[in-house]
Structures are given as structure tokens and as C-alpha cells.
PDB file of N, CA and C in Angstrom:
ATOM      1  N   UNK A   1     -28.999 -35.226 -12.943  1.00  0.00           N
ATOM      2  CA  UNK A   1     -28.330 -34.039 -13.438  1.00  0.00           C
ATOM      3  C   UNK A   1     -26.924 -33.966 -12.830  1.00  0.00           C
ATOM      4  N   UNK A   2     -25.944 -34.179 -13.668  1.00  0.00           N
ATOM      5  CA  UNK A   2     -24.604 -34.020 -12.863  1.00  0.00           C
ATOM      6  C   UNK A   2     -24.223 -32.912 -12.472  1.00  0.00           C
ATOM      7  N   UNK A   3     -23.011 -32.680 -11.923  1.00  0.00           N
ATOM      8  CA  UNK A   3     -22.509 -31.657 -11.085  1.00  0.00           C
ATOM      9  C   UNK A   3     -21.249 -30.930 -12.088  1.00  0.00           C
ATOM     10  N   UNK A   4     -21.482 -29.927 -12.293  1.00  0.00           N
ATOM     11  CA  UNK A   4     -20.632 -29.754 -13.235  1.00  0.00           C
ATOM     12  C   UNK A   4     -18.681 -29.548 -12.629  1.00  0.00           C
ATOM     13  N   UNK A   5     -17.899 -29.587 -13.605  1.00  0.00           N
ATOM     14  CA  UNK A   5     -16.375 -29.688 -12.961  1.00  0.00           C
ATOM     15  C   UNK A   5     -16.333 -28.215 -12.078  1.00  0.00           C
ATOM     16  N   UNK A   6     -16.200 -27.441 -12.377  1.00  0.00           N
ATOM     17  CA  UNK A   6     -16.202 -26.331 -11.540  1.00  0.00           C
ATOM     18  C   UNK A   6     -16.809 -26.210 -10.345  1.00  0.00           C
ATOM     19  N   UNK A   7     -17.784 -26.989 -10.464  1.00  0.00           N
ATOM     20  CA  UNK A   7     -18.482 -26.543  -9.236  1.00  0.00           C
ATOM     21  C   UNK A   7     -17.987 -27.369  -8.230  1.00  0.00           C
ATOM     22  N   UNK A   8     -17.544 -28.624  -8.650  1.00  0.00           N
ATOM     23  CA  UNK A   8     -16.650 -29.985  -8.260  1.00  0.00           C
ATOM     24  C   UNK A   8     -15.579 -29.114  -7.386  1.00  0.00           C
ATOM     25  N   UNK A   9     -14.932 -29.012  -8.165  1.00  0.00           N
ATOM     26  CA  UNK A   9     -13.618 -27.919  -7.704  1.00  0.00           C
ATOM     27  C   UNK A   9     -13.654 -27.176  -6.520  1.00  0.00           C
ATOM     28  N   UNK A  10     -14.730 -26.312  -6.717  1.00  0.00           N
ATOM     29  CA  UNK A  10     -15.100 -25.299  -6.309  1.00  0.00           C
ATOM     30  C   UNK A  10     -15.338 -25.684  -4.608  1.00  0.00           C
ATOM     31  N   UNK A  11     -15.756 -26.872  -4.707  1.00  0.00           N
ATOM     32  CA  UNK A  11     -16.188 -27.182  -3.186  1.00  0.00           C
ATOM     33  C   UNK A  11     -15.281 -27.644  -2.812  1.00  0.00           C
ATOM     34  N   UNK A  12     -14.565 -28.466  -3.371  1.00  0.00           N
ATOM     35  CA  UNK A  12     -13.372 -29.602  -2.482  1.00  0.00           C
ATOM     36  C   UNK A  12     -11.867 -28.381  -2.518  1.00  0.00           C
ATOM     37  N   UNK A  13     -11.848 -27.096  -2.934  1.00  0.00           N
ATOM     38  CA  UNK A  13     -11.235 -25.836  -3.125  1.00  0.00           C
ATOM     39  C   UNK A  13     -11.608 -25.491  -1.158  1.00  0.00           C
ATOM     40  N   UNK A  14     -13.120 -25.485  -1.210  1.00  0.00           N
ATOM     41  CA  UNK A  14     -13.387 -24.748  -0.206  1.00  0.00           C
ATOM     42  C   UNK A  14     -13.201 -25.206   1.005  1.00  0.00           C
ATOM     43  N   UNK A  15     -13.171 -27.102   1.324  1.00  0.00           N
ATOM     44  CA  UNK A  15     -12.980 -27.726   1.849  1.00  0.00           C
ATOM     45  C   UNK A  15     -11.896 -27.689   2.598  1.00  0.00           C
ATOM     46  N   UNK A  16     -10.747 -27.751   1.713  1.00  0.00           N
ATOM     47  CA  UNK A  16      -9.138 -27.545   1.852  1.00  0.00           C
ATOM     48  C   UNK A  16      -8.861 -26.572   2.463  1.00  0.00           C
ATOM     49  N   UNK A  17      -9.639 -25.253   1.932  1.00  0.00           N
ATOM     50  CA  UNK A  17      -9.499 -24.057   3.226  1.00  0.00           C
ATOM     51  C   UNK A  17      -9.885 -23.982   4.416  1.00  0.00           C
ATOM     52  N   UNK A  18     -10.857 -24.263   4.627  1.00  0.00           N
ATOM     53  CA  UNK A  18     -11.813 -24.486   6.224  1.00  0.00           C
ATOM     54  C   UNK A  18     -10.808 -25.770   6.564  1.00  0.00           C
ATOM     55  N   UNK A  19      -9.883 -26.846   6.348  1.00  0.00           N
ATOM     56  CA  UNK A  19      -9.587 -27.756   7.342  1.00  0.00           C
ATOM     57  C   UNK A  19      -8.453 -27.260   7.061  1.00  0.00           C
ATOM     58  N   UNK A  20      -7.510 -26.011   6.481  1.00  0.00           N
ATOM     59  CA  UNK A  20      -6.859 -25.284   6.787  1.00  0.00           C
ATOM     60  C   UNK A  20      -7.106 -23.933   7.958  1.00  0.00           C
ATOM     61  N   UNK A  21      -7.817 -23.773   7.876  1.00  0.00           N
ATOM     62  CA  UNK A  21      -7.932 -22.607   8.895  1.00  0.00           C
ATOM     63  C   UNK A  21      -8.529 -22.735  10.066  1.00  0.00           C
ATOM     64  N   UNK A  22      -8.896 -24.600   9.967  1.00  0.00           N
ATOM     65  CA  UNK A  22      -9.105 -25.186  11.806  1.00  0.00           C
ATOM     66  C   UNK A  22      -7.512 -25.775  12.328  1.00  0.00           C
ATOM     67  N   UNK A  23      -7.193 -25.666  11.185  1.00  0.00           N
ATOM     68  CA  UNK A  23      -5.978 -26.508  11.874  1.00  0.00           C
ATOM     69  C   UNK A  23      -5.170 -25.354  12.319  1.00  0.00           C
ATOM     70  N   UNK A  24      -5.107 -24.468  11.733  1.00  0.00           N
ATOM     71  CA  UNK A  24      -4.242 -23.168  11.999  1.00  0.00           C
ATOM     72  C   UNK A  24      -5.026 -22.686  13.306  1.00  0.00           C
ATOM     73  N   UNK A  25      -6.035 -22.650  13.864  1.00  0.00           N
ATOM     74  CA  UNK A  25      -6.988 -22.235  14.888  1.00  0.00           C
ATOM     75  C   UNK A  25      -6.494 -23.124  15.893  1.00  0.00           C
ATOM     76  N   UNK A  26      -6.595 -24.440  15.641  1.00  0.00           N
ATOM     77  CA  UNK A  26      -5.815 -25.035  16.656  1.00  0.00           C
ATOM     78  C   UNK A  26      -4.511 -25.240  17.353  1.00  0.00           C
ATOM     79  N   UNK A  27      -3.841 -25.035  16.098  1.00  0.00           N
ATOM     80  CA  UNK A  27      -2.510 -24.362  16.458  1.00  0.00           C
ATOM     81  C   UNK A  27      -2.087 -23.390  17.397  1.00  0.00           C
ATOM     82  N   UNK A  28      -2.546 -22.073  17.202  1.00  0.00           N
ATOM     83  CA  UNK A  28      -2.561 -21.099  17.662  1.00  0.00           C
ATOM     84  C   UNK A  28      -3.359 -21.351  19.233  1.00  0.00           C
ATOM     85  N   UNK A  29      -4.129 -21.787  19.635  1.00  0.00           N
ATOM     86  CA  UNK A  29      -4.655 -22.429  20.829  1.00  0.00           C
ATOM     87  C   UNK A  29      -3.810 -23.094  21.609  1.00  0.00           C
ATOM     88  N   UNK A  30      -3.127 -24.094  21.487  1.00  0.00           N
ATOM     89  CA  UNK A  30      -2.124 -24.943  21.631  1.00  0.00           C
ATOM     90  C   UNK A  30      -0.777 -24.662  22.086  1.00  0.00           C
ATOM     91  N   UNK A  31      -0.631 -23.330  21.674  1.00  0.00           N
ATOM     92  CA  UNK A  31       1.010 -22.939  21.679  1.00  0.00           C
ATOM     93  C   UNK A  31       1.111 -21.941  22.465  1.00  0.00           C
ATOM     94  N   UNK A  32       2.537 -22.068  23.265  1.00  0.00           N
ATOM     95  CA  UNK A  32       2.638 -21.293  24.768  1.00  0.00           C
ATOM     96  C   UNK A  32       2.817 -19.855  24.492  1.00  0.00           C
ATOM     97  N   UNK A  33       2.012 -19.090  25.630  1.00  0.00           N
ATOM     98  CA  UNK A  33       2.073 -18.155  25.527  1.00  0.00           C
ATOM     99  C   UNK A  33       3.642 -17.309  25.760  1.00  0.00           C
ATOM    100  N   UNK A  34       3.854 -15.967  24.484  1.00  0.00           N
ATOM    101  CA  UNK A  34       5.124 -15.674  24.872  1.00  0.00           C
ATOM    102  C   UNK A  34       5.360 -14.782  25.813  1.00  0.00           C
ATOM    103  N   UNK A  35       6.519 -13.744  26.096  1.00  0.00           N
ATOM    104  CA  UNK A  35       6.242 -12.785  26.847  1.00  0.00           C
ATOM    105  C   UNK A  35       6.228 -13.036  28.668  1.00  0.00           C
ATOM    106  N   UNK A  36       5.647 -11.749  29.666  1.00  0.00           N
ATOM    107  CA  UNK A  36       5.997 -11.948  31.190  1.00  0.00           C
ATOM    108  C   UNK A  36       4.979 -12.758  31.367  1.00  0.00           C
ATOM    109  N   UNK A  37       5.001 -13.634  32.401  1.00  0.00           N
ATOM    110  CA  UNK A  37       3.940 -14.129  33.018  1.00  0.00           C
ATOM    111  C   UNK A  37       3.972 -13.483  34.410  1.00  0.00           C
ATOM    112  N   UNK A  38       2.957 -13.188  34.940  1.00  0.00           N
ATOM    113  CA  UNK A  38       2.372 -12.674  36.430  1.00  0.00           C
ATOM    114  C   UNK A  38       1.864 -13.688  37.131  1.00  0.00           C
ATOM    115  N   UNK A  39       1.868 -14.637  38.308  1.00  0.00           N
ATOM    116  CA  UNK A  39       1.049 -15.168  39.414  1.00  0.00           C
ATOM    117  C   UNK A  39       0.539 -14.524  39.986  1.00  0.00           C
ATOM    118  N   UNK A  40      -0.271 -14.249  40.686  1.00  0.00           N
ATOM    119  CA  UNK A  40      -0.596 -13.697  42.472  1.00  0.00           C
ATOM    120  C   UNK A  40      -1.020 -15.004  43.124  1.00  0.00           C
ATOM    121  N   UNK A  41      -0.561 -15.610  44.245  1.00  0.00           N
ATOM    122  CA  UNK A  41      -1.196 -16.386  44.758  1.00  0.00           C
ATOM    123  C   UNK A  41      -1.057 -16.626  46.257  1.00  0.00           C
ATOM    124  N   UNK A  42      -1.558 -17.724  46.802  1.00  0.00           N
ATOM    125  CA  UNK A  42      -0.938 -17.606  48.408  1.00  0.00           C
ATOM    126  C   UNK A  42       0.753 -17.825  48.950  1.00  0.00           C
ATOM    127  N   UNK A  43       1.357 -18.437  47.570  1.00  0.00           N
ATOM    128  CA  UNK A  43       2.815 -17.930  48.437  1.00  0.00           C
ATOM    129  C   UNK A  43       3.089 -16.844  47.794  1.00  0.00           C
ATOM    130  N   UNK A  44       2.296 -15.641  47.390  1.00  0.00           N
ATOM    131  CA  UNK A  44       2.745 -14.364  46.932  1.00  0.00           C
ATOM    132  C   UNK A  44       3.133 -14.170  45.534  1.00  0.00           C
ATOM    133  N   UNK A  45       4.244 -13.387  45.000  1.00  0.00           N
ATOM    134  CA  UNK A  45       4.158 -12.724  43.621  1.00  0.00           C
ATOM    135  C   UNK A  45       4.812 -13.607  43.034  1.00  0.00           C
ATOM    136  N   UNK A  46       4.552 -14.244  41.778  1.00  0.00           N
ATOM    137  CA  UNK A  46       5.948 -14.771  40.757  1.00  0.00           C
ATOM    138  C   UNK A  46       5.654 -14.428  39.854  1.00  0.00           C
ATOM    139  N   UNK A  47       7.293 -13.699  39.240  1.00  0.00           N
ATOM    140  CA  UNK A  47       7.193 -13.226  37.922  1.00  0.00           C
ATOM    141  C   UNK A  47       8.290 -14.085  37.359  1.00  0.00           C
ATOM    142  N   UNK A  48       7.669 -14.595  35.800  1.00  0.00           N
ATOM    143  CA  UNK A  48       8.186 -15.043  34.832  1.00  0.00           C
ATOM    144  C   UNK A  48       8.450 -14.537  33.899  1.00  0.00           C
ATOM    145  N   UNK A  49       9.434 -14.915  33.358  1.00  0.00           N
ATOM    146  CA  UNK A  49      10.469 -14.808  31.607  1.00  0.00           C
ATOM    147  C   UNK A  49       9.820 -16.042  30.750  1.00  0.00           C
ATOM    148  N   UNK A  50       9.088 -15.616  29.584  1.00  0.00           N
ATOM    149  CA  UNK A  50       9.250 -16.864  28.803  1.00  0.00           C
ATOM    150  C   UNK A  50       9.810 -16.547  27.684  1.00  0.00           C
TER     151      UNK A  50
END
């Protein structure tokens, strides 16, 4: 029983989105945070500009 075209579509449609929206997930993972940065540590306070 074949698969009809639409439904064809329909999946390799859905495909394209999900390895769109891992790649965008990974992206967003990946990329530096903007804004202050805070330390506390043993030589004391550092504050950053990014």
C-alpha cells in the first residue's frame, strides 16, 4: 500500500522543522552570554562589561 504524496510531504515538512529548531537550540546554547557578569571568588569581586 503506498504512501500517499501528502503524507510524503507532510513528514519530510516536519523533519525540516525539528532539525530547524535543534539547530536554533543549539545556537542559542553556544552563544555568549550578554550583559554584567559578577565573580565572587578568592581574589575577591570582579565585575564585568560584556
Amino acid at each position: 500500500m503506498p504512501i500517499s504524496r501528502n503524507i510524503l510531504f507532510l513528514i519530510i515538512g516536519a523533519l525540516i522543522v525539528g532539525v530547524g529548531v535543534l539547530g536554533y537550540n543549539l545556537y542559542q546554547t553556544k552563544k555568549q552570554p550578554e550583559g554584567l557578569q559578577i565573580n565572587v571568588g578568592p581574589n575577591g569581586l570582579k565585575i564585568q562589561n560584556k
